[in-house]
PDB file of N, CA and C in Angstrom:
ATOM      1  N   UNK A   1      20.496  84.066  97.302  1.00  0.00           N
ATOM      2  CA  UNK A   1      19.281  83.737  96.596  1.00  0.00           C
ATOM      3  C   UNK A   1      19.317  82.252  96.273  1.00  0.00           C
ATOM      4  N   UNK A   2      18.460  81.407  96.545  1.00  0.00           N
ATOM      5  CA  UNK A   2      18.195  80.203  96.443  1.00  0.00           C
ATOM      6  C   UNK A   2      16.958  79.994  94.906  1.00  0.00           C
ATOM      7  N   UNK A   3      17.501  79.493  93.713  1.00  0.00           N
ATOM      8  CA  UNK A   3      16.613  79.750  92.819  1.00  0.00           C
ATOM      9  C   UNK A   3      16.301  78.000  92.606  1.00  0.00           C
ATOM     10  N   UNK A   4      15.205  77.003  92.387  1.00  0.00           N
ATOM     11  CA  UNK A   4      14.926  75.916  91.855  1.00  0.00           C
ATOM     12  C   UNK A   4      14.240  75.771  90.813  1.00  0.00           C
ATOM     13  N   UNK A   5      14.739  75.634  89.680  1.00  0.00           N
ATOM     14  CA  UNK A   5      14.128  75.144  88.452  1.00  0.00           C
ATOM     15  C   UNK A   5      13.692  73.439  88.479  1.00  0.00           C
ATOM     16  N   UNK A   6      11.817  73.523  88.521  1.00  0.00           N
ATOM     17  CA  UNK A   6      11.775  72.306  87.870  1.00  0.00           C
ATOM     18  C   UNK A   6      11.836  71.141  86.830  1.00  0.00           C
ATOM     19  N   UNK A   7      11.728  70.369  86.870  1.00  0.00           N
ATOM     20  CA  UNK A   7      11.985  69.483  85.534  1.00  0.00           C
ATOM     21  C   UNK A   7      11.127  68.900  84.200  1.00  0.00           C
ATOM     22  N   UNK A   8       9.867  69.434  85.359  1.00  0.00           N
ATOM     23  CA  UNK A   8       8.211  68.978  83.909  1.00  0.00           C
ATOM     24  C   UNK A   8       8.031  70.005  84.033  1.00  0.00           C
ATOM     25  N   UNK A   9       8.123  70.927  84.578  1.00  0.00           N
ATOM     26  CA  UNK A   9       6.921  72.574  84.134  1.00  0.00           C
ATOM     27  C   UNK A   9       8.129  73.612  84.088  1.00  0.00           C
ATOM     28  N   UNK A  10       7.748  74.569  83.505  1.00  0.00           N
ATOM     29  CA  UNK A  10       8.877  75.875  83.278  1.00  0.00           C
ATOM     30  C   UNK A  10       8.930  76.095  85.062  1.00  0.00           C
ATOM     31  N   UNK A  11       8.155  76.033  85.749  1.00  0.00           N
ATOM     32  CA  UNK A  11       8.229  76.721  87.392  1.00  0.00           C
ATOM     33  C   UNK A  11       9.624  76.843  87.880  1.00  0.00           C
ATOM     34  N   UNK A  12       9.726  78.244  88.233  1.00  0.00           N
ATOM     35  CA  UNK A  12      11.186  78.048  89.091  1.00  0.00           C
ATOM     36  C   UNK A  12      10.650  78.679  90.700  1.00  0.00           C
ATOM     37  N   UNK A  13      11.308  78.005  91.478  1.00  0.00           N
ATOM     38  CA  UNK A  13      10.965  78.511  92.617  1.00  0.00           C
ATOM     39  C   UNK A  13      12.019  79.418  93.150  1.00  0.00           C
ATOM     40  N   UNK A  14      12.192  80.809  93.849  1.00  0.00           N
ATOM     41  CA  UNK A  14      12.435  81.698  93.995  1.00  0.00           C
ATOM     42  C   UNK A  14      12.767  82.206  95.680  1.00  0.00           C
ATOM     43  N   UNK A  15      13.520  81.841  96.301  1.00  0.00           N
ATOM     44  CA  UNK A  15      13.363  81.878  97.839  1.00  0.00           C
ATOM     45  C   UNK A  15      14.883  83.193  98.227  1.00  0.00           C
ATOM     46  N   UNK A  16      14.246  84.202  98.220  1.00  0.00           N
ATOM     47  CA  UNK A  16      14.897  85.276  98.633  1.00  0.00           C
ATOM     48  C   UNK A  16      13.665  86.901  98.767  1.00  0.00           C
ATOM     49  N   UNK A  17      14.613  87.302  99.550  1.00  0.00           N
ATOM     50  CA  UNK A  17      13.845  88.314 100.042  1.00  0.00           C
ATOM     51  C   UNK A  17      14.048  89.642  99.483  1.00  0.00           C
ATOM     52  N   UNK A  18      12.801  90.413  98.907  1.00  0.00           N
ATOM     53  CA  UNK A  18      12.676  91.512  98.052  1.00  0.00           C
ATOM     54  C   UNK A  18      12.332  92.428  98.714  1.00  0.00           C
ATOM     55  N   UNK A  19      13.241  93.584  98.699  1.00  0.00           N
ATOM     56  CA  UNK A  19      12.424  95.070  99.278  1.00  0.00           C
ATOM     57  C   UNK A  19      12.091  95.863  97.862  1.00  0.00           C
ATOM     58  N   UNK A  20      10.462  96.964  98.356  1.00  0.00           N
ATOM     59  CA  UNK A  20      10.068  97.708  97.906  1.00  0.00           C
ATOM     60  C   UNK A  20      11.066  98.713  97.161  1.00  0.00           C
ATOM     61  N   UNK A  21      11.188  98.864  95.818  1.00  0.00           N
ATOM     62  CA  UNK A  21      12.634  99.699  94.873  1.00  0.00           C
ATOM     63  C   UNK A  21      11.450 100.779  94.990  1.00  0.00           C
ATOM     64  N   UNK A  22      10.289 100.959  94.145  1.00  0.00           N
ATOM     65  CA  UNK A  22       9.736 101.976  93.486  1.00  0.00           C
ATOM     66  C   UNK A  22       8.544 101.606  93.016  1.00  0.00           C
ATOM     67  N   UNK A  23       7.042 102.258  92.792  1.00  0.00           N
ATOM     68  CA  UNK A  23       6.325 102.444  92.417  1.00  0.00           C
ATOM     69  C   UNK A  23       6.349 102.525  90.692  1.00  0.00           C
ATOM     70  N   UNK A  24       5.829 102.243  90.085  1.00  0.00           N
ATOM     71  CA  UNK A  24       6.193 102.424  88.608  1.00  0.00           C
ATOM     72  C   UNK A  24       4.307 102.221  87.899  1.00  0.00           C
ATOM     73  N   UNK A  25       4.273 103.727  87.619  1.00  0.00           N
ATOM     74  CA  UNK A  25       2.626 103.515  86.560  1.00  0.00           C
ATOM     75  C   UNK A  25       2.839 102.604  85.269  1.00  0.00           C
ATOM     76  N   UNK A  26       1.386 102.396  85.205  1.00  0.00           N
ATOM     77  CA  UNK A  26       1.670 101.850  83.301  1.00  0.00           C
ATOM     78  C   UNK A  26       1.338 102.686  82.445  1.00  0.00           C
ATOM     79  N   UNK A  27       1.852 102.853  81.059  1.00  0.00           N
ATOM     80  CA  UNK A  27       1.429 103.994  80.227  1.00  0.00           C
ATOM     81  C   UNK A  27       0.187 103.413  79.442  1.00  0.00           C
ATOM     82  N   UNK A  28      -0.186 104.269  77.973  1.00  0.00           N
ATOM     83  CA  UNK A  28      -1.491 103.719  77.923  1.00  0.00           C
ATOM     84  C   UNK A  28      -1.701 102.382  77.318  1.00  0.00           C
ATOM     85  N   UNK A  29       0.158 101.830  77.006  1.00  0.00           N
ATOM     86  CA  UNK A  29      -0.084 100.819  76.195  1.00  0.00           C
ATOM     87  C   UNK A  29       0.495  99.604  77.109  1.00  0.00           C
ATOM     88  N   UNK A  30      -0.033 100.091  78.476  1.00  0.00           N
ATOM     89  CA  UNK A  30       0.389  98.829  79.743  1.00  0.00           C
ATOM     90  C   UNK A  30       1.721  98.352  79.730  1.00  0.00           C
ATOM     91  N   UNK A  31       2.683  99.505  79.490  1.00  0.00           N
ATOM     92  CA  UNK A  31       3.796  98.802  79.139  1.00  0.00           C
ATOM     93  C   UNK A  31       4.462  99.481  80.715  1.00  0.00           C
ATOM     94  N   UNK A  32       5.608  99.200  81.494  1.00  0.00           N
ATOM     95  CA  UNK A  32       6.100  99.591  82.310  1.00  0.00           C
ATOM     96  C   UNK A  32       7.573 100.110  82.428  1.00  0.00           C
ATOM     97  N   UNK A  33       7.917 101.154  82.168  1.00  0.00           N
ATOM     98  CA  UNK A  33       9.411 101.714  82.051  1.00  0.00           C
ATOM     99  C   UNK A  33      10.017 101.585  83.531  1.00  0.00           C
ATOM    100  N   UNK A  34      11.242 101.218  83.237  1.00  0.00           N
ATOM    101  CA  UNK A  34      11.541 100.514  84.446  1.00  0.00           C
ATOM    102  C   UNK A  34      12.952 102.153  85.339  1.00  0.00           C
ATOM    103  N   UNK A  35      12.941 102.565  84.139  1.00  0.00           N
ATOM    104  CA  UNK A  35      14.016 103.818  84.354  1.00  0.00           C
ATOM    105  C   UNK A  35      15.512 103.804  85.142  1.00  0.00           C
ATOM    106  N   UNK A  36      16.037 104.820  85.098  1.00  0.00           N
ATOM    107  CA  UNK A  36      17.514 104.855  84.754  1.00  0.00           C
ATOM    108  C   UNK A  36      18.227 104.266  86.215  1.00  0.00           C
ATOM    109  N   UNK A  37      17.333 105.055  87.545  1.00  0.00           N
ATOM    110  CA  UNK A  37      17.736 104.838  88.663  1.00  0.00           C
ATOM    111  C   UNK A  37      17.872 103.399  89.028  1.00  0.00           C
ATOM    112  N   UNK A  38      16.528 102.158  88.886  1.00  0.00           N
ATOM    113  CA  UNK A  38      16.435 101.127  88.636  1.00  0.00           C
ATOM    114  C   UNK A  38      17.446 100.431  88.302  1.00  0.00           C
ATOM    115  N   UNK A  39      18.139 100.818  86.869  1.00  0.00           N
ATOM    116  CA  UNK A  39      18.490 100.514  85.803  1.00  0.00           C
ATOM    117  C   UNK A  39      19.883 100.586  86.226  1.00  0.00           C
ATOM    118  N   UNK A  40      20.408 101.547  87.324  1.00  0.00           N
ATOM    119  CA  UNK A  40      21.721 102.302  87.830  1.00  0.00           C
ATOM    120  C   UNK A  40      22.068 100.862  89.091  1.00  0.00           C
ATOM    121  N   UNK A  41      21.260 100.249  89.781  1.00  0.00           N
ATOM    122  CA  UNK A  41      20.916 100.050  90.645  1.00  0.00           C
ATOM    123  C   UNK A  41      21.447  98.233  90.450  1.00  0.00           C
ATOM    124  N   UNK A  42      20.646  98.143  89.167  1.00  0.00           N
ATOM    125  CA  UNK A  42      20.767  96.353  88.709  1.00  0.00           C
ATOM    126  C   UNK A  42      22.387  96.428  88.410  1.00  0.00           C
ATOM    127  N   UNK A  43      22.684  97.136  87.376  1.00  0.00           N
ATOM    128  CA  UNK A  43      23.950  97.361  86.829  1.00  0.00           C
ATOM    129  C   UNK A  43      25.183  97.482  88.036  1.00  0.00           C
ATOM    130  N   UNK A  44      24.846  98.203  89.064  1.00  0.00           N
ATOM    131  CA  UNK A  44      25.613  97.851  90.173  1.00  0.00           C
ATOM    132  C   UNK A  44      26.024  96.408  90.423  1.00  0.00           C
ATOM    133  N   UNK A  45      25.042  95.867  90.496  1.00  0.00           N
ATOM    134  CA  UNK A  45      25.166  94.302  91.555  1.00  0.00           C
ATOM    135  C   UNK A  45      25.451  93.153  90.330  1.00  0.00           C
ATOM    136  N   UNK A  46      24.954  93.213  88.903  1.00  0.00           N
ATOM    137  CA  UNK A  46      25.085  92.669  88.030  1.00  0.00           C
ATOM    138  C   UNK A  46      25.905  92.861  86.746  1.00  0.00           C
ATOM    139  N   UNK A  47      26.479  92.014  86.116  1.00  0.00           N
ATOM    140  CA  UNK A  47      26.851  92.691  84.877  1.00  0.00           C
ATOM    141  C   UNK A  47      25.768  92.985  83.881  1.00  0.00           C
ATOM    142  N   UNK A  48      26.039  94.047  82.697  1.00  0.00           N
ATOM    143  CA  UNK A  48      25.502  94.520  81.618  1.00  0.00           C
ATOM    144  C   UNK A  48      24.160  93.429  81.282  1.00  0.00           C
ATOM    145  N   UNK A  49      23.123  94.310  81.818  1.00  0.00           N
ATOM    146  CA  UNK A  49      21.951  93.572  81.591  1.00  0.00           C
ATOM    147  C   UNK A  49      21.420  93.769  80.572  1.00  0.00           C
ATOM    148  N   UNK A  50      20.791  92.634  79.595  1.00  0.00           N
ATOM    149  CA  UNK A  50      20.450  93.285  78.216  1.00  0.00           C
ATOM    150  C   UNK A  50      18.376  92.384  77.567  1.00  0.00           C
ATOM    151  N   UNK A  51      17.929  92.147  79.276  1.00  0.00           N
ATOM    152  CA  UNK A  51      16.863  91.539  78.669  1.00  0.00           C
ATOM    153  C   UNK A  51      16.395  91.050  80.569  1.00  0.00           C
ATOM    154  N   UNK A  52      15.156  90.772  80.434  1.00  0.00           N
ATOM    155  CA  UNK A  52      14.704  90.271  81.399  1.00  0.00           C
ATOM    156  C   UNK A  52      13.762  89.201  81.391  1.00  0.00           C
ATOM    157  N   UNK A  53      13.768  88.236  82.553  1.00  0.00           N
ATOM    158  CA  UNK A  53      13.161  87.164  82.373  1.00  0.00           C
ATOM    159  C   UNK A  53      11.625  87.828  82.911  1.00  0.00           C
ATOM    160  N   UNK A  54      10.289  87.380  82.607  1.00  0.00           N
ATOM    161  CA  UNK A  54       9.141  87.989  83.443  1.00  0.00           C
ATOM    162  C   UNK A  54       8.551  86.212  83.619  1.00  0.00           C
ATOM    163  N   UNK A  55       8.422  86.473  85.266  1.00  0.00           N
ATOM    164  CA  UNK A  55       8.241  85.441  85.957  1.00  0.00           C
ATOM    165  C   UNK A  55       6.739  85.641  86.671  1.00  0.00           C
ATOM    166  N   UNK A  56       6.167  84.754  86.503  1.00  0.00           N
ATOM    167  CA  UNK A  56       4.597  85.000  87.169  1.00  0.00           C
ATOM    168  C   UNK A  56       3.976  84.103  88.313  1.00  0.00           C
ATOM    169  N   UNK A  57       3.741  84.451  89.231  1.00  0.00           N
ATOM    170  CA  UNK A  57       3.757  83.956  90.674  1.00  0.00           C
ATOM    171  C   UNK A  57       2.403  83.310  90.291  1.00  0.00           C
ATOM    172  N   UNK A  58       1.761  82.494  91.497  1.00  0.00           N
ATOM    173  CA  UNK A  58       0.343  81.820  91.486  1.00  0.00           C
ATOM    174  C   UNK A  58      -0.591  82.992  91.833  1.00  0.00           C
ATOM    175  N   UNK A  59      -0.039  83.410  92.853  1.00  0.00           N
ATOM    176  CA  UNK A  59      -0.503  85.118  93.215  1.00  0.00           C
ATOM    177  C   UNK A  59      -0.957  86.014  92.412  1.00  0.00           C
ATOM    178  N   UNK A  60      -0.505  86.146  90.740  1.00  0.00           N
ATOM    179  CA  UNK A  60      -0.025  87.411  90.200  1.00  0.00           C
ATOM    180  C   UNK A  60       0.964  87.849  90.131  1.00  0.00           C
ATOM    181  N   UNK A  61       2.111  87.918  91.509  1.00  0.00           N
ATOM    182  CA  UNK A  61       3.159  88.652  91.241  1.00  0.00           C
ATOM    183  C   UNK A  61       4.305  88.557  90.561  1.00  0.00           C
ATOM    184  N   UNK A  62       5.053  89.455  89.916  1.00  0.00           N
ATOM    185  CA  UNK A  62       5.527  89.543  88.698  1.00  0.00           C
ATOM    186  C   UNK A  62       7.186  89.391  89.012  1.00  0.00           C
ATOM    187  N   UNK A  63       8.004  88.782  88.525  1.00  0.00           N
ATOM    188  CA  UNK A  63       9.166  89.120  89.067  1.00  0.00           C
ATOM    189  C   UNK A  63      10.093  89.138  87.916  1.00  0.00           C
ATOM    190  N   UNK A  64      10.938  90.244  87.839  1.00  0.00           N
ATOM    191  CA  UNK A  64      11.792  90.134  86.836  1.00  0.00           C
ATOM    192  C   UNK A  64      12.954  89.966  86.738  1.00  0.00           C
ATOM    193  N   UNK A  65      13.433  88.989  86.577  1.00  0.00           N
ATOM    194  CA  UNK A  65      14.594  88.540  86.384  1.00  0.00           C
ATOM    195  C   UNK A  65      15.805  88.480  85.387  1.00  0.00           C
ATOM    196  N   UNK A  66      16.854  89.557  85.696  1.00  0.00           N
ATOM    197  CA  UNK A  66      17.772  90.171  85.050  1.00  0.00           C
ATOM    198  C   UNK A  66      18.809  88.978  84.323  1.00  0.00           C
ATOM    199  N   UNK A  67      18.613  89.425  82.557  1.00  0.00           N
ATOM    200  CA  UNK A  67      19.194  88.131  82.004  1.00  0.00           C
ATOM    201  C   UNK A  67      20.499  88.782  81.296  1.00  0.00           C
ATOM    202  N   UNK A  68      21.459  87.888  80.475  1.00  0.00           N
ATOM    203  CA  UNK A  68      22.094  88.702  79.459  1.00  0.00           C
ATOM    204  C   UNK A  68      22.434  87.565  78.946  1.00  0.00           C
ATOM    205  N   UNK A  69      22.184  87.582  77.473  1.00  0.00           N
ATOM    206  CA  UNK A  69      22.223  87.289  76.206  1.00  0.00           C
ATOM    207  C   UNK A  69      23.770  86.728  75.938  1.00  0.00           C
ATOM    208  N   UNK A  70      24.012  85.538  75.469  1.00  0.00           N
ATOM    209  CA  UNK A  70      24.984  84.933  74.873  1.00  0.00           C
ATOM    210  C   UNK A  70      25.297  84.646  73.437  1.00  0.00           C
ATOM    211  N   UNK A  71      26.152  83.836  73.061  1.00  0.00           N
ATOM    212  CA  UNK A  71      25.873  83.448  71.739  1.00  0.00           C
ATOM    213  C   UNK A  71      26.053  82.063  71.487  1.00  0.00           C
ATOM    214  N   UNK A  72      25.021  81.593  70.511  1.00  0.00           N
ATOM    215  CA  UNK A  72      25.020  80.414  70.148  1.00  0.00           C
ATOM    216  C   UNK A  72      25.980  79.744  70.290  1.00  0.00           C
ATOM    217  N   UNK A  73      27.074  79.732  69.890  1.00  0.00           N
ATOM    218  CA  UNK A  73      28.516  78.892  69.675  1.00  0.00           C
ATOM    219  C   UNK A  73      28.936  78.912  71.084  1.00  0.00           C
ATOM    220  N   UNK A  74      28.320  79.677  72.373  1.00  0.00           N
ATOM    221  CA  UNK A  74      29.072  79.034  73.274  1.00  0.00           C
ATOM    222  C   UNK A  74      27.990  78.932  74.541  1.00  0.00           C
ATOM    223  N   UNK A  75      26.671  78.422  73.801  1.00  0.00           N
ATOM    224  CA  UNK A  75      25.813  77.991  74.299  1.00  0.00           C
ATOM    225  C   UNK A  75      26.144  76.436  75.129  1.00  0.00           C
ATOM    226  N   UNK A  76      26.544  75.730  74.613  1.00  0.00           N
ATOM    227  CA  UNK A  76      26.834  74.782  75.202  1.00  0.00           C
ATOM    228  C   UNK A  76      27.612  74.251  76.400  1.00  0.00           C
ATOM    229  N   UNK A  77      28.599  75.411  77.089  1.00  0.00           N
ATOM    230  CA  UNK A  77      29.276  75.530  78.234  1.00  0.00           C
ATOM    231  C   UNK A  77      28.307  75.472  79.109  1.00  0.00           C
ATOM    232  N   UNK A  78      26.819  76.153  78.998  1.00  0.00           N
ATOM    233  CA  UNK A  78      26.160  76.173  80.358  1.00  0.00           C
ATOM    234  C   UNK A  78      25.273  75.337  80.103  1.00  0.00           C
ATOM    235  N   UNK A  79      25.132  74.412  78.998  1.00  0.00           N
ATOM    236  CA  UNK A  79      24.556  73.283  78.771  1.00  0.00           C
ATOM    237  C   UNK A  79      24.844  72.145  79.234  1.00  0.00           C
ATOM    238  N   UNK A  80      26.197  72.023  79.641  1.00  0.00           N
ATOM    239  CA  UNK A  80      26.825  70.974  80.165  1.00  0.00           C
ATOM    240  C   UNK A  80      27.519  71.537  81.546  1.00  0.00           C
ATOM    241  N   UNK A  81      26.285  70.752  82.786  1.00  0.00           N
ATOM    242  CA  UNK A  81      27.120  70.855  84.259  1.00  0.00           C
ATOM    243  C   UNK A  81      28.630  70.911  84.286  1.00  0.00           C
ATOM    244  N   UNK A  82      29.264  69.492  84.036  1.00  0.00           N
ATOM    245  CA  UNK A  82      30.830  69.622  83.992  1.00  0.00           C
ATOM    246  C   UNK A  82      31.568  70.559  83.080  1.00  0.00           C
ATOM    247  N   UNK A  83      31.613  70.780  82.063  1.00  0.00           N
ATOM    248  CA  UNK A  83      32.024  71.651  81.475  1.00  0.00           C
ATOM    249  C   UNK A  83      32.389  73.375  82.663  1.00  0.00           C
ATOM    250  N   UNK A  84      30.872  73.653  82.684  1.00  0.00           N
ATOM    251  CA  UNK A  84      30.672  74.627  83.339  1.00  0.00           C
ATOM    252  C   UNK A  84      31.404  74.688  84.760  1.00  0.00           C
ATOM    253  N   UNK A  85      30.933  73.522  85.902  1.00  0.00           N
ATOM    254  CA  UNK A  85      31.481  73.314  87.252  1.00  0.00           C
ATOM    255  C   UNK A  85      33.163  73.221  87.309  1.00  0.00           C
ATOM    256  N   UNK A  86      33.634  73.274  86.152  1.00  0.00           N
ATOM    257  CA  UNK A  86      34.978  73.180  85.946  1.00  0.00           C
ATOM    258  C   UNK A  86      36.117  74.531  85.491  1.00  0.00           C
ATOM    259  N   UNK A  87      34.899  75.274  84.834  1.00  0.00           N
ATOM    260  CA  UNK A  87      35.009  76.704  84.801  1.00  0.00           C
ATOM    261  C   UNK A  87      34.758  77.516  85.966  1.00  0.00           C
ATOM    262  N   UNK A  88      34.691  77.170  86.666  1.00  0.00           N
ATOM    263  CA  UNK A  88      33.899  77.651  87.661  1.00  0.00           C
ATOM    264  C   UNK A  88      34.928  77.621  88.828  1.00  0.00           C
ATOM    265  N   UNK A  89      35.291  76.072  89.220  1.00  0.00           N
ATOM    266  CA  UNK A  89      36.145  75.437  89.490  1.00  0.00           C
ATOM    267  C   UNK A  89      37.546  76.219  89.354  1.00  0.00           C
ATOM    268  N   UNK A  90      37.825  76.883  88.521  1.00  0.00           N
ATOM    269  CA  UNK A  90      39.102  77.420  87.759  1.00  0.00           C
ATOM    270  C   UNK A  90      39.214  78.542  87.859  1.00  0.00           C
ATOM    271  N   UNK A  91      38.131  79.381  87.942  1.00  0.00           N
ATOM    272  CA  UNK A  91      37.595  80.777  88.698  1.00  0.00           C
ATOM    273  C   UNK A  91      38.329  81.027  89.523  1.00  0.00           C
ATOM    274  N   UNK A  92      37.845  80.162  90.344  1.00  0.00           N
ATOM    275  CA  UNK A  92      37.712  80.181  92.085  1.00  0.00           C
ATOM    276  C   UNK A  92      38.775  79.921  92.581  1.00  0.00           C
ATOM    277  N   UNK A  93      39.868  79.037  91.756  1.00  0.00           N
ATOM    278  CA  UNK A  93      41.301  78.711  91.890  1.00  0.00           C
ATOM    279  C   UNK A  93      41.972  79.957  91.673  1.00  0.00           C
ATOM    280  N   UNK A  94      41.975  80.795  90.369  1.00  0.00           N
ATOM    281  CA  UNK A  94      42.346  81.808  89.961  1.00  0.00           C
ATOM    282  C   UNK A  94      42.238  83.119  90.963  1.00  0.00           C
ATOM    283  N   UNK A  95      41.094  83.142  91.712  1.00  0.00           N
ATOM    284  CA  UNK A  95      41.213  83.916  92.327  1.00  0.00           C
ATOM    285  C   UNK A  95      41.834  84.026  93.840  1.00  0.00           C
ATOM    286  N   UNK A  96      41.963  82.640  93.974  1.00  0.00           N
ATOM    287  CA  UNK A  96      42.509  81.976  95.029  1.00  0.00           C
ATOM    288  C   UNK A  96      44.189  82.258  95.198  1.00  0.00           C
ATOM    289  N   UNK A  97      44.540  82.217  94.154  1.00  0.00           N
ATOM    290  CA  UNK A  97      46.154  83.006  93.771  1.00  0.00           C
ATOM    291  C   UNK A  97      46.765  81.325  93.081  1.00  0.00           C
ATOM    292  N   UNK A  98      46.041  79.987  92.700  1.00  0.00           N
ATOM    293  CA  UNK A  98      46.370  79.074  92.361  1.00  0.00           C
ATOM    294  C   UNK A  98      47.004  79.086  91.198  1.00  0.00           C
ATOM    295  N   UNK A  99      47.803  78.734  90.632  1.00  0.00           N
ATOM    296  CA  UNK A  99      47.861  78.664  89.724  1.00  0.00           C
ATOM    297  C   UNK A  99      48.839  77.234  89.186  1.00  0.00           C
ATOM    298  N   UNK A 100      49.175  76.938  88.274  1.00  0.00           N
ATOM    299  CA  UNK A 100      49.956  75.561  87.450  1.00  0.00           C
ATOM    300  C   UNK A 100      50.574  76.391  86.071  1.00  0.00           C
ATOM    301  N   UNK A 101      51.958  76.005  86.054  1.00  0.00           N
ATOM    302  CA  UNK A 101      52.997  76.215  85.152  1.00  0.00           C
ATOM    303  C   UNK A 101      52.673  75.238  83.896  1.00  0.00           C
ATOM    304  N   UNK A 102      52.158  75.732  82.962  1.00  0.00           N
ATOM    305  CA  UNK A 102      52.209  74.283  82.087  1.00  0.00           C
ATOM    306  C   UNK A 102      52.865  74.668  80.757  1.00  0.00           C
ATOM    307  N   UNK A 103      54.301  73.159  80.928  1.00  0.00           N
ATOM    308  CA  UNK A 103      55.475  73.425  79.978  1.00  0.00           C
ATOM    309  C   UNK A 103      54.883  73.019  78.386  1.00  0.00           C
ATOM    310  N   UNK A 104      54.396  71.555  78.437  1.00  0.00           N
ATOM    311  CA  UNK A 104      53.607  71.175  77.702  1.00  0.00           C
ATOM    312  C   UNK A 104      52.269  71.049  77.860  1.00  0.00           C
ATOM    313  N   UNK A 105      52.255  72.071  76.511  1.00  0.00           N
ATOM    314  CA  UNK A 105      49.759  72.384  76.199  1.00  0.00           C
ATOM    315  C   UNK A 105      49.474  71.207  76.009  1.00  0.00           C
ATOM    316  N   UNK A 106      50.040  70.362  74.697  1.00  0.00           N
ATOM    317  CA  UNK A 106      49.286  69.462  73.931  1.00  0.00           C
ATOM    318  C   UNK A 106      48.845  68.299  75.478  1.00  0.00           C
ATOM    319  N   UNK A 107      49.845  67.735  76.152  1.00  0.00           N
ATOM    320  CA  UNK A 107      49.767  66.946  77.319  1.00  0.00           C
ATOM    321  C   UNK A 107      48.326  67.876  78.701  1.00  0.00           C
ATOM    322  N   UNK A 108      48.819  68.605  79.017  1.00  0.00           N
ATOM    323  CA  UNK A 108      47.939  69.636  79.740  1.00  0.00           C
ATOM    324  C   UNK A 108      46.504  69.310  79.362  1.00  0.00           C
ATOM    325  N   UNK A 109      45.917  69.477  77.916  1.00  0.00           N
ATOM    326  CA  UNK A 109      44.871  69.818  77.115  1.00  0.00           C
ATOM    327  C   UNK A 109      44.155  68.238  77.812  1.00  0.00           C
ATOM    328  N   UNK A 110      45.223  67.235  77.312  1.00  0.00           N
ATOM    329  CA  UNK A 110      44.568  65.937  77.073  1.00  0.00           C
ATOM    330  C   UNK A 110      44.008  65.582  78.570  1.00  0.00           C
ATOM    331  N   UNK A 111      44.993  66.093  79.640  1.00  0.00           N
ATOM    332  CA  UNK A 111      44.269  65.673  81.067  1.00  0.00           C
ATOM    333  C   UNK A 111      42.789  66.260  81.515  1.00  0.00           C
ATOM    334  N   UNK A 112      42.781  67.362  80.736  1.00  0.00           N
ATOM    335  CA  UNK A 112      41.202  67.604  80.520  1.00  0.00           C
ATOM    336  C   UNK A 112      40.520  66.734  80.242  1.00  0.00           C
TER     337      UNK A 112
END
């Protein structure tokens, strides 16, 4: 999925390809239950989803985009590219089987 957020307007542009999940009525208060199978389905491919983004095409069409909720105090990791690209960075090492012995933290910390 290729997602672009612009920089003057909320617009994100969206370049991936969606198949048909399900039909879904509205009840009388236009609201849309999205149900369990759906719900079985996101939770597969994503972690613990707890909110969705609703995205609105020029078209009309609606797209919802599966969010989950953080907390303030560590809002700022994905506020800051480097921070983040470095976590990320460290991931990807970790899973890589990389790893570094470190005798001394206080020294370690500071090369951060």
């Amino acid at each position: 999925m290729k997602i672009i957020m612009t920089k003057d307007t909320d617009s994100v542009l969206v370049d991936e390809e969606f198949t048909l999940f399900d039909t879904r009525p509205l009840d009388s208060k236009h609201r849309i239950t999205l149900g369990g199978k759906l719900m079985k389905t996101v939770s597969q491919r994503l972690r613990k989803v707890d909110s969705y983004q609703v995205l609105v095409g020029k078209g009309g069409d609606i797209l919802l985009r599966p969010a989950v909720s953080i907390p303030a105090s560590e809002a700022w990791i994905y506020e800051n590219p480097k921070v983040i690209g470095r976590i990320r960075k460290g991931l990807d090492e970790a899973k890589q089987g990389k790893k570094e012995v470190v005798r001394d933290l206080d020294a370690f910390l500071d090369k951060l």
